[in-house]
C-alpha atoms as a PDB file:
ATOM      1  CA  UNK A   1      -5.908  12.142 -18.846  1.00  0.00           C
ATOM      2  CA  UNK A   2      -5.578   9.188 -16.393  1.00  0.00           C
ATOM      3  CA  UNK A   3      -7.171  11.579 -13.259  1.00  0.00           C
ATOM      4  CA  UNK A   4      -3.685  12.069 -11.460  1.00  0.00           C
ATOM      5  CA  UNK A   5      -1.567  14.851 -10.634  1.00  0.00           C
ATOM      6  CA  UNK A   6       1.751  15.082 -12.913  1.00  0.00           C
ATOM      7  CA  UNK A   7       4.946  16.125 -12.070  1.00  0.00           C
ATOM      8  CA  UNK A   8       7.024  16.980 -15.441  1.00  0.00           C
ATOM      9  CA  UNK A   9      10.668  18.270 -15.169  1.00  0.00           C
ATOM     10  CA  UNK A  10      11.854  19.920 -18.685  1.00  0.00           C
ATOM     11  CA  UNK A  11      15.651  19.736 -18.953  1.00  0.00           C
ATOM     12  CA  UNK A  12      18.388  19.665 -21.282  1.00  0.00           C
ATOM     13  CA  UNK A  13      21.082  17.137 -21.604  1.00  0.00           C
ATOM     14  CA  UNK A  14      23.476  19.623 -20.966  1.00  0.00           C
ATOM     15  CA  UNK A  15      22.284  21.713 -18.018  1.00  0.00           C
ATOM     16  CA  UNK A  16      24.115  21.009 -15.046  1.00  0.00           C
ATOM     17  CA  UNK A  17      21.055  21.669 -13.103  1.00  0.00           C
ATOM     18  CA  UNK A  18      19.388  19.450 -14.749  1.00  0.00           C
ATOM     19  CA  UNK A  19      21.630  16.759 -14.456  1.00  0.00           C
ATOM     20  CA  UNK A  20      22.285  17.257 -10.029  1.00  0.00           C
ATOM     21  CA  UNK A  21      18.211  16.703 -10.737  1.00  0.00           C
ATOM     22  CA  UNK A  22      17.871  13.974 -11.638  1.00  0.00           C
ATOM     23  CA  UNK A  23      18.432  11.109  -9.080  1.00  0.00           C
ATOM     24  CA  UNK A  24      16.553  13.546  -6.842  1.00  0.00           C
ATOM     25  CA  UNK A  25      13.390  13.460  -9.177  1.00  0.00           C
ATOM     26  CA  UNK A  26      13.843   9.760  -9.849  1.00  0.00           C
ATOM     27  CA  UNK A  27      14.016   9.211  -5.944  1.00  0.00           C
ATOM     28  CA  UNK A  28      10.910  10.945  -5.119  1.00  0.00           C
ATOM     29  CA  UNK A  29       8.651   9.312  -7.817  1.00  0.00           C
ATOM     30  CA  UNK A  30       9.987   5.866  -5.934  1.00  0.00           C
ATOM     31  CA  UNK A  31       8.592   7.340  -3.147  1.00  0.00           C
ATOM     32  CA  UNK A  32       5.634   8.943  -4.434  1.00  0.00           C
ATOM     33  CA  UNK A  33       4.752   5.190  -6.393  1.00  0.00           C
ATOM     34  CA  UNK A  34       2.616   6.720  -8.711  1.00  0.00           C
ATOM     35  CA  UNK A  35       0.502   8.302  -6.511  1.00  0.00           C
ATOM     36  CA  UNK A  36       0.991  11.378  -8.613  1.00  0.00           C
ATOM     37  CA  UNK A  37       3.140  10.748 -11.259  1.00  0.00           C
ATOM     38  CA  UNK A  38       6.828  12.098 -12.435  1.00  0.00           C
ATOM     39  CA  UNK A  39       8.065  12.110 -15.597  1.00  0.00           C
ATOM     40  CA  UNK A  40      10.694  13.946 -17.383  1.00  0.00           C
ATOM     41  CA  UNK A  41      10.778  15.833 -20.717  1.00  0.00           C
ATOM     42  CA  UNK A  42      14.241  16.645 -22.885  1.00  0.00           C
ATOM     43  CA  UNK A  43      13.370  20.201 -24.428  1.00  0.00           C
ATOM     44  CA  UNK A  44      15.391  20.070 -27.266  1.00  0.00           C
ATOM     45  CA  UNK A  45      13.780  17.418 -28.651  1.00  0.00           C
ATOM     46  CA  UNK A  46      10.264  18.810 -27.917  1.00  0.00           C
ATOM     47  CA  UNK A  47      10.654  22.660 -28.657  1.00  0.00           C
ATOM     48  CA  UNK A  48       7.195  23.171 -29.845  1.00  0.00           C
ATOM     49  CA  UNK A  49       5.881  20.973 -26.726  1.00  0.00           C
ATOM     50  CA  UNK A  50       8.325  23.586 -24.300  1.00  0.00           C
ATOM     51  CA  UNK A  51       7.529  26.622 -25.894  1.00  0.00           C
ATOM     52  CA  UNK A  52       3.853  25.565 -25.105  1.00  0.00           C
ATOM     53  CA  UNK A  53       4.022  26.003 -21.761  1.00  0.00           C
ATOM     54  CA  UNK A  54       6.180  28.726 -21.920  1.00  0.00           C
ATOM     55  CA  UNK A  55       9.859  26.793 -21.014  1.00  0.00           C
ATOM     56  CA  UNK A  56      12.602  29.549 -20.900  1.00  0.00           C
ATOM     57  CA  UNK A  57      15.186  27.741 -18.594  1.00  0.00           C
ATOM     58  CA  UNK A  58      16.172  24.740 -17.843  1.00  0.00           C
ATOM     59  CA  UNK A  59      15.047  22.528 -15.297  1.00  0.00           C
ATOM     60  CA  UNK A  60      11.698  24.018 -15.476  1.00  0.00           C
ATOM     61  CA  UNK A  61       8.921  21.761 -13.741  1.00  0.00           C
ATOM     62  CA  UNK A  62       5.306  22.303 -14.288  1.00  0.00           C
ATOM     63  CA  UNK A  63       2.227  20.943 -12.576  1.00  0.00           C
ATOM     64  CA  UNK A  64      -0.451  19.064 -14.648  1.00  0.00           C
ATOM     65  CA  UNK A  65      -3.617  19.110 -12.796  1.00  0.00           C
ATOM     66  CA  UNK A  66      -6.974  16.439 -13.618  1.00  0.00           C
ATOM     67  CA  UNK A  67      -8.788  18.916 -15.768  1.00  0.00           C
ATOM     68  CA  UNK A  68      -5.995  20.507 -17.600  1.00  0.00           C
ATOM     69  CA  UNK A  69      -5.342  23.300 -14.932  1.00  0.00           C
ATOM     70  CA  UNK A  70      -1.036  23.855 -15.883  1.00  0.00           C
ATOM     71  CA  UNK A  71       0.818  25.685 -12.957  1.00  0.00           C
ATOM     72  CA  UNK A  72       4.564  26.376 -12.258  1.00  0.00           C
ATOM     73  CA  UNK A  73       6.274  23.842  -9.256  1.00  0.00           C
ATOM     74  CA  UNK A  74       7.338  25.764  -6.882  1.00  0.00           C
ATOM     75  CA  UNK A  75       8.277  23.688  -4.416  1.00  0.00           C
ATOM     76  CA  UNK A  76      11.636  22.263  -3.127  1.00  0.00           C
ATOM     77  CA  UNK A  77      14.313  19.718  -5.534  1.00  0.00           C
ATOM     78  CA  UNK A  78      15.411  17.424  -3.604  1.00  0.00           C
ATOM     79  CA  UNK A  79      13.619  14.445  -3.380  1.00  0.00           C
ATOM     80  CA  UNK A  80      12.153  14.324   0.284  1.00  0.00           C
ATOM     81  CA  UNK A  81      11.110  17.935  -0.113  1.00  0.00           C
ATOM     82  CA  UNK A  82       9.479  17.049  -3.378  1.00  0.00           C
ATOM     83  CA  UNK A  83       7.573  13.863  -1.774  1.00  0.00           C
ATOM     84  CA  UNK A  84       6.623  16.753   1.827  1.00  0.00           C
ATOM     85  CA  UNK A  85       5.756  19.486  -0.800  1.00  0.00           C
ATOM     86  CA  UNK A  86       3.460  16.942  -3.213  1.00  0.00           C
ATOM     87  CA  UNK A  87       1.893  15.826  -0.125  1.00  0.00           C
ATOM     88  CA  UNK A  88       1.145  18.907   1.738  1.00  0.00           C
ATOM     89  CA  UNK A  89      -0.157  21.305  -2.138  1.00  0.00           C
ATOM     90  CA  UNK A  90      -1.233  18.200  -3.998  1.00  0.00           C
ATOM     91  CA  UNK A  91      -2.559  15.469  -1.226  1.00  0.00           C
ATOM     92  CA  UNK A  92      -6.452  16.505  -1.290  1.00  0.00           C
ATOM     93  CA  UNK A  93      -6.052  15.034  -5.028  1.00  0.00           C
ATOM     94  CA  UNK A  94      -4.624  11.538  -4.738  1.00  0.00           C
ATOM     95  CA  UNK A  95      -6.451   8.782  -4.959  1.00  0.00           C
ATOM     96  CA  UNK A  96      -6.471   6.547  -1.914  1.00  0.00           C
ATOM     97  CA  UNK A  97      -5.390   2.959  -2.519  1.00  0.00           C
ATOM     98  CA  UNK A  98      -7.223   0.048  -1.008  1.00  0.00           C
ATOM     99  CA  UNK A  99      -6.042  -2.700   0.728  1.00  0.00           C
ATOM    100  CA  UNK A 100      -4.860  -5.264  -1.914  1.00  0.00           C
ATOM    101  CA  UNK A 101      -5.270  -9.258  -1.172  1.00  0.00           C
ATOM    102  CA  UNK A 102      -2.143 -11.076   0.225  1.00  0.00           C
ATOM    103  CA  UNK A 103      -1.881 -13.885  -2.373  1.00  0.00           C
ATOM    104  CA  UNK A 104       1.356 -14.400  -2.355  1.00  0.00           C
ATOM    105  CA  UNK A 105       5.007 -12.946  -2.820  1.00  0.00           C
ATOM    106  CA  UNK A 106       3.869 -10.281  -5.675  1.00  0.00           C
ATOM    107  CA  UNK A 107       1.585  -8.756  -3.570  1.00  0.00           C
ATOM    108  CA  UNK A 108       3.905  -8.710  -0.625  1.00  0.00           C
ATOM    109  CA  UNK A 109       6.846  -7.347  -2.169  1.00  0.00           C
ATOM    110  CA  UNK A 110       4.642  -4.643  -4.164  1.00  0.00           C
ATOM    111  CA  UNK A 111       3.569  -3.431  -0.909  1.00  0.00           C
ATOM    112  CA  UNK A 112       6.153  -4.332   1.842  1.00  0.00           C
ATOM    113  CA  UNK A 113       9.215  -4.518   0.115  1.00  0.00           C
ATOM    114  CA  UNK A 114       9.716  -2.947  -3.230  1.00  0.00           C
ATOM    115  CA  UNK A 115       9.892   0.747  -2.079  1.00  0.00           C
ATOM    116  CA  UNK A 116      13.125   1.892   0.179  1.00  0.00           C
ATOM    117  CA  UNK A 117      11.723   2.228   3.732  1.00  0.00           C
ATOM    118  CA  UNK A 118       8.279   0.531   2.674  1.00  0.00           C
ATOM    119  CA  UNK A 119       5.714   0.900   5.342  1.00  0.00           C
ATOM    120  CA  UNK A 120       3.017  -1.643   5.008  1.00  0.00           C
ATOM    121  CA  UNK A 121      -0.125  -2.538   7.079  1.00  0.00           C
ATOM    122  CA  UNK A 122      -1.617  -5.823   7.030  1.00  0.00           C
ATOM    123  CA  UNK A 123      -4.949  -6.925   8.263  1.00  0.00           C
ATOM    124  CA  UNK A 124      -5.845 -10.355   8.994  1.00  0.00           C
ATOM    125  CA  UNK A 125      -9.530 -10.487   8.618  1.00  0.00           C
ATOM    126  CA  UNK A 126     -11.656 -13.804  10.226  1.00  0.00           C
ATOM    127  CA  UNK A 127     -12.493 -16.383   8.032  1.00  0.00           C
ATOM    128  CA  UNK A 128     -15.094 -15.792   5.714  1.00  0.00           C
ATOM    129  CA  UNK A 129     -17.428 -18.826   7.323  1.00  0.00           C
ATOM    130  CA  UNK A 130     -17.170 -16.918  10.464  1.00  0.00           C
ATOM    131  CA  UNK A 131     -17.356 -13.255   8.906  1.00  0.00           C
ATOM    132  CA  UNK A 132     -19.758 -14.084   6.146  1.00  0.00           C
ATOM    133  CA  UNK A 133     -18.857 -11.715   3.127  1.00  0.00           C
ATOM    134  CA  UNK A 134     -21.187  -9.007   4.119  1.00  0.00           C
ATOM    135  CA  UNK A 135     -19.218  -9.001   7.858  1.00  0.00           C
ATOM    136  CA  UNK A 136     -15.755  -8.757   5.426  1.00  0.00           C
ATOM    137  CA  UNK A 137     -16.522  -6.201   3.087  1.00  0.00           C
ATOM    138  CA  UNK A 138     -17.113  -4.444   6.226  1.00  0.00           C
ATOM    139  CA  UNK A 139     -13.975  -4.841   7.613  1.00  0.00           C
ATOM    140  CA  UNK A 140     -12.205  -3.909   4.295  1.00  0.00           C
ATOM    141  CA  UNK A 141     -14.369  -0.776   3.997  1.00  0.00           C
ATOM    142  CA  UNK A 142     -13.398   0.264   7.710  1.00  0.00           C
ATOM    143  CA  UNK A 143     -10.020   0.057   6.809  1.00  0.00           C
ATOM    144  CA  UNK A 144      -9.948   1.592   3.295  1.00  0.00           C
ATOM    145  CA  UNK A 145     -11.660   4.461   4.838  1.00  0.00           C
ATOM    146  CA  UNK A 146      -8.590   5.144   7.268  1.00  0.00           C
ATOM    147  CA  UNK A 147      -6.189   4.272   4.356  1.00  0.00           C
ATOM    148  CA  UNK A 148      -8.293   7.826   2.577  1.00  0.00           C
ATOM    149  CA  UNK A 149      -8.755   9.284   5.873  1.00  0.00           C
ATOM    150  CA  UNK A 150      -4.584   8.946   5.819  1.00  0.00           C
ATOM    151  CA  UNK A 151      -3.738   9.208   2.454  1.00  0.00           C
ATOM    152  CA  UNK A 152      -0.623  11.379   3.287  1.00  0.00           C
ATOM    153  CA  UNK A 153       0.793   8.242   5.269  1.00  0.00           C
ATOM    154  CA  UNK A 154       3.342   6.545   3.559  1.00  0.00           C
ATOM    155  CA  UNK A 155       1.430   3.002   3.682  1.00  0.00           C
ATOM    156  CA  UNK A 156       0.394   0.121   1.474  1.00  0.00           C
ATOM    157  CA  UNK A 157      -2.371  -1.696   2.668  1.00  0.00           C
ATOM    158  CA  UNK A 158      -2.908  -5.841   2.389  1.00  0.00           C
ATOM    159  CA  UNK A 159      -4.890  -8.309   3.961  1.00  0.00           C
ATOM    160  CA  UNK A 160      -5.292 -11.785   4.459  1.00  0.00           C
ATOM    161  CA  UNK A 161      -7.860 -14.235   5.773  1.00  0.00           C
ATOM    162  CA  UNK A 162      -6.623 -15.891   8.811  1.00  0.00           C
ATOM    163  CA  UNK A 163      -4.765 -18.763   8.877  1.00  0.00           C
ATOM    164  CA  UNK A 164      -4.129 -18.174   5.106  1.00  0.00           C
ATOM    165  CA  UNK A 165      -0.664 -16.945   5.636  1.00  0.00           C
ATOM    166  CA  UNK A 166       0.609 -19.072   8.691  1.00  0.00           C
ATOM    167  CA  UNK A 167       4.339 -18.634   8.553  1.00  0.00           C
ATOM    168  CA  UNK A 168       3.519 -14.701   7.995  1.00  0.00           C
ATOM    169  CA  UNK A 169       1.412 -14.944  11.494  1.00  0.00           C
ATOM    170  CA  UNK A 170       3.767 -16.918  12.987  1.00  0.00           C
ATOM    171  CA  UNK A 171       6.440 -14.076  12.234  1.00  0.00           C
ATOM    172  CA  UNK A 172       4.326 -11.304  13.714  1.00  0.00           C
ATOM    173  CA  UNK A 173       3.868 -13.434  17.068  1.00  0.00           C
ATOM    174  CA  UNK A 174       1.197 -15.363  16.617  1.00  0.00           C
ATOM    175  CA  UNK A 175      -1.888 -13.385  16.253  1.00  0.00           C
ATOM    176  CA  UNK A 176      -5.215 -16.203  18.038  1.00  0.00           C
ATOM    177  CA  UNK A 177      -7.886 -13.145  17.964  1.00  0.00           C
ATOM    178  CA  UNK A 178      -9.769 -11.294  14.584  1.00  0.00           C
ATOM    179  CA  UNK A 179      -9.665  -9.249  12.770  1.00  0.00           C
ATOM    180  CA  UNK A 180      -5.701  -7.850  13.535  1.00  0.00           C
ATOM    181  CA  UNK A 181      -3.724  -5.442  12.041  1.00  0.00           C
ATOM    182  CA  UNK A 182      -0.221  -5.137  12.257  1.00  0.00           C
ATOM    183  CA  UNK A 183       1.972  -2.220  10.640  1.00  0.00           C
ATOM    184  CA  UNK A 184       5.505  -3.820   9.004  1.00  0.00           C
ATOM    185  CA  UNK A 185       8.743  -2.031   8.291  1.00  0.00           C
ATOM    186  CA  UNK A 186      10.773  -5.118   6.288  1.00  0.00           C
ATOM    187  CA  UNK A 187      13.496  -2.392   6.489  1.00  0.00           C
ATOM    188  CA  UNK A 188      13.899  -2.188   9.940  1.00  0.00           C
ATOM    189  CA  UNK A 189      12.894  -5.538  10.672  1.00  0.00           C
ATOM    190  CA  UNK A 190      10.238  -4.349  12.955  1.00  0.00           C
ATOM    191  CA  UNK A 191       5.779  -4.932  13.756  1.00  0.00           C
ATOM    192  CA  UNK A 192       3.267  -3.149  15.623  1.00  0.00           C
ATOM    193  CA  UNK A 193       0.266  -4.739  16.598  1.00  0.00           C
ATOM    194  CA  UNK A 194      -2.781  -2.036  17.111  1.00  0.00           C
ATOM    195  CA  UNK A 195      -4.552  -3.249  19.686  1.00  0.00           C
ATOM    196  CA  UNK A 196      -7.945  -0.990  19.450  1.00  0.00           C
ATOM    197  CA  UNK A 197     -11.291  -1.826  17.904  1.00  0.00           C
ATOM    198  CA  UNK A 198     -11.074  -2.324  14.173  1.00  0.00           C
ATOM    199  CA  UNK A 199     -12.966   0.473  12.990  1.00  0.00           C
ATOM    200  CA  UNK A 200     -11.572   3.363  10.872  1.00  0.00           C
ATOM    201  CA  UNK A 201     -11.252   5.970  13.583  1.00  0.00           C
ATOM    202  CA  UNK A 202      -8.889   3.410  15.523  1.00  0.00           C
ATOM    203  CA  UNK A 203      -7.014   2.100  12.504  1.00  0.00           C
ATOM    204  CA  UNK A 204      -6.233   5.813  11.548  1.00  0.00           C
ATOM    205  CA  UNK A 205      -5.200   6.618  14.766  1.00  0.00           C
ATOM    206  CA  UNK A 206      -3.121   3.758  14.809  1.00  0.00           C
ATOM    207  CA  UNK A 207      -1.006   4.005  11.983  1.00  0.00           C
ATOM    208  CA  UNK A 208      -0.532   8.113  12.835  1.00  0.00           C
ATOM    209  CA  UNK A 209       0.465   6.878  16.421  1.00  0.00           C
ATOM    210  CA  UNK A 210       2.860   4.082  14.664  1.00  0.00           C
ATOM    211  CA  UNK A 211       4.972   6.882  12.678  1.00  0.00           C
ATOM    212  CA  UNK A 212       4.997   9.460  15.750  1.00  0.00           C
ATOM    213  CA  UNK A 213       6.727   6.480  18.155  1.00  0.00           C
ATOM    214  CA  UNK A 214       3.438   5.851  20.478  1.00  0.00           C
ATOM    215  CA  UNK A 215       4.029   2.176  20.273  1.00  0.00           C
ATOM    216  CA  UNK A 216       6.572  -0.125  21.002  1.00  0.00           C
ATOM    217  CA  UNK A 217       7.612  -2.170  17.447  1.00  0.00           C
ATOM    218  CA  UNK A 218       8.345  -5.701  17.930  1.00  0.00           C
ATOM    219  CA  UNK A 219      11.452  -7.380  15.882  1.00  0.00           C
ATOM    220  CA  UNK A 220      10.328  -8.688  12.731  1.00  0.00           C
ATOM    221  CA  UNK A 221      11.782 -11.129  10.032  1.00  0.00           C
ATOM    222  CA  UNK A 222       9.722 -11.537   6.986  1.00  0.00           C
ATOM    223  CA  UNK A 223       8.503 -15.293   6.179  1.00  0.00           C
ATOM    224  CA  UNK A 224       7.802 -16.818   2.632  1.00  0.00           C
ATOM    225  CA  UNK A 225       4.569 -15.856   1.733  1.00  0.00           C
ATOM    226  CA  UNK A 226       1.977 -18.780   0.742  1.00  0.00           C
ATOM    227  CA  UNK A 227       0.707 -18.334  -2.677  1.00  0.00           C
ATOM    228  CA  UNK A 228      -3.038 -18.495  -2.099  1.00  0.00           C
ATOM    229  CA  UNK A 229      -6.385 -18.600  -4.230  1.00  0.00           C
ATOM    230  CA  UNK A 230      -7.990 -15.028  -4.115  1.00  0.00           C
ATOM    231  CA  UNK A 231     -11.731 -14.628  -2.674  1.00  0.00           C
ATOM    232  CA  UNK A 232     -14.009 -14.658  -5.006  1.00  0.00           C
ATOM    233  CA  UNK A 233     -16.296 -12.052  -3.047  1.00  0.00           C
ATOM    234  CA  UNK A 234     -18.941 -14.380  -1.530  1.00  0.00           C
ATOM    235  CA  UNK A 235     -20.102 -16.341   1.660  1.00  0.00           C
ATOM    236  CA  UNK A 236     -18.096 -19.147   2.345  1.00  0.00           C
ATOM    237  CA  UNK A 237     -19.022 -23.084   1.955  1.00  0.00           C
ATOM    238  CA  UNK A 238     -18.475 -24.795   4.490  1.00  0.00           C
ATOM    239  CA  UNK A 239     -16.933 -28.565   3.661  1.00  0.00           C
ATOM    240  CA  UNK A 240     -18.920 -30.993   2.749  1.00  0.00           C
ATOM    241  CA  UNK A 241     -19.365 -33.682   5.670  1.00  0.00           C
ATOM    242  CA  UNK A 242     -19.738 -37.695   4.901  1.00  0.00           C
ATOM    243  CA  UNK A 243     -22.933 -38.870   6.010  1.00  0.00           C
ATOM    244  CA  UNK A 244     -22.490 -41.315   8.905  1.00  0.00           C
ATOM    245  CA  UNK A 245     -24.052 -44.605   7.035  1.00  0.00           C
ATOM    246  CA  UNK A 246     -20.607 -44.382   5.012  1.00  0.00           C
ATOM    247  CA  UNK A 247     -18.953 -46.264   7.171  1.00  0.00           C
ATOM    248  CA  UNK A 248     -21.668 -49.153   7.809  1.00  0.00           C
ATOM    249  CA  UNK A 249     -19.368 -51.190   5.638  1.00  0.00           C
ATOM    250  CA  UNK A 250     -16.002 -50.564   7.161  1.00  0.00           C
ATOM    251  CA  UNK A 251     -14.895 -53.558   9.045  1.00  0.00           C
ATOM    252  CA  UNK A 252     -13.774 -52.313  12.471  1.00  0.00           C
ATOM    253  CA  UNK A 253     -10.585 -54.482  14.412  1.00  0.00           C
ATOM    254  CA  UNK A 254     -11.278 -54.981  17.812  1.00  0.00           C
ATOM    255  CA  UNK A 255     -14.140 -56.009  19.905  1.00  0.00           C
ATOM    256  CA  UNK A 256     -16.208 -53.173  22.302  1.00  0.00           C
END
């Protein structure tokens, strides 16, 4: 009922097949991260639930599609050709994710670090006194639209205001111009850089270009991330400056 794909594997305790299963299934829905989800169903505790959808051997998978459409899996059992054959039969139906806020170590390790051989891509957008909010939002749509326009790419996306994570910057090289994205593998210590226009057809070409080998990574050792306030969606304020005539009274040393 939640509007995602499922994956269900019926077993047995004591199928064999079953059993040379089950770190494969358990591997791919790591992989998959609940993009369509994988669960797992003992039979012989659930015969009536089984015999519903017609379970005569054991493992038997099944495919629950949004709408209640049940097919057979047909597909491959090992865990990377389960993630391929998800992605190539069932990728028109996931839901692309958005770029989440970098707010601090949560965030980073949800998307960056959490997964074996995490890709992540981080955008560093300009401040939001120089971008206003209606200049961000468009940003963040540009990129969520190559994040869909991707959504077979094994990314998580994140991004950050500049200057909000400093040591992070400092880690990728030093990044000076806005908006930037860079694509991270904390695995293999390595960064790319794009270095196109920020807008959705570039960004998608990017991270393709970044999987195939078209550009050079850079050596990469993740920082601490900065716990940081989330924005709270609107135009910045800029500080508040004191009003010259506050100093009349401050006695000065020195003569001019």
């Amino acid at each position: 009922n939640g509007g995602e794909p499922w994956l269900v594997a019926f077993y047995a305790p004591w199928c064999g097949h079953c059993q040379r299963l089950a770190p494969e299934w358990k591997a791919a829905a790591e992989a998959l991260d609940g993009s369509v989800r994988l669960g797992a169903l003992d039979a012989t505790k659930h015969e009536a639930l089984a015999g519903r959808y017609g379970v005569q051997g054991y493992p038997t998978i099944k495919v629950f599609l949004p709408g209640g459409e049940v097919r057979d899996y047909e597909g491959p059992r090992e865990a990377k050709g389960v993630e391929e054959h998800v992605a190539a039969t069932l990728g028109h139906l996931v839901r692309p994710r958005g770029a989440a806020e970098l707010t601090g170590p949560t965030e980073w390790a949800a998307a960056c670090t959490a997964r074996k051989n995490a890709l992540c891509a981080v955008a560093f957008l300009p401040h939001v006194l120089d971008s206003g909010a209606a200049g961000r939002n468009a940003y963040l749509e540009a990129l969520n639209a190559a994040a869909a326009q991707k959504r077979r790419l094994p990314y998580r996306y994140l991004w950050a205001e500049a200057g909000a994570q400093p040591a992070l910057e400092e880690a990728l090289g030093g990044l000076g111009d806005y908006p930037a994205l860079v694509a991270v593998s904390t695995d293999k210590g390595k960064a790319v850089r794009m270095r196109e226009a920020f807008d959705a057809a570039h960004i998608a070409s990017f991270l393709e270009g970044v999987l195939i080998g078209k550009v050079a990574p850079s050596p990469f050792a993740a920082p601490v991330i900065a716990e940081v306030p989330p924005w709270d969606g609107q135009d910045g304020k800029p500080p508040e400056e004191e009003p010259l005539d506050a100093y009349d009274d401050v006695e000065l040393e020195g003569t001019f």
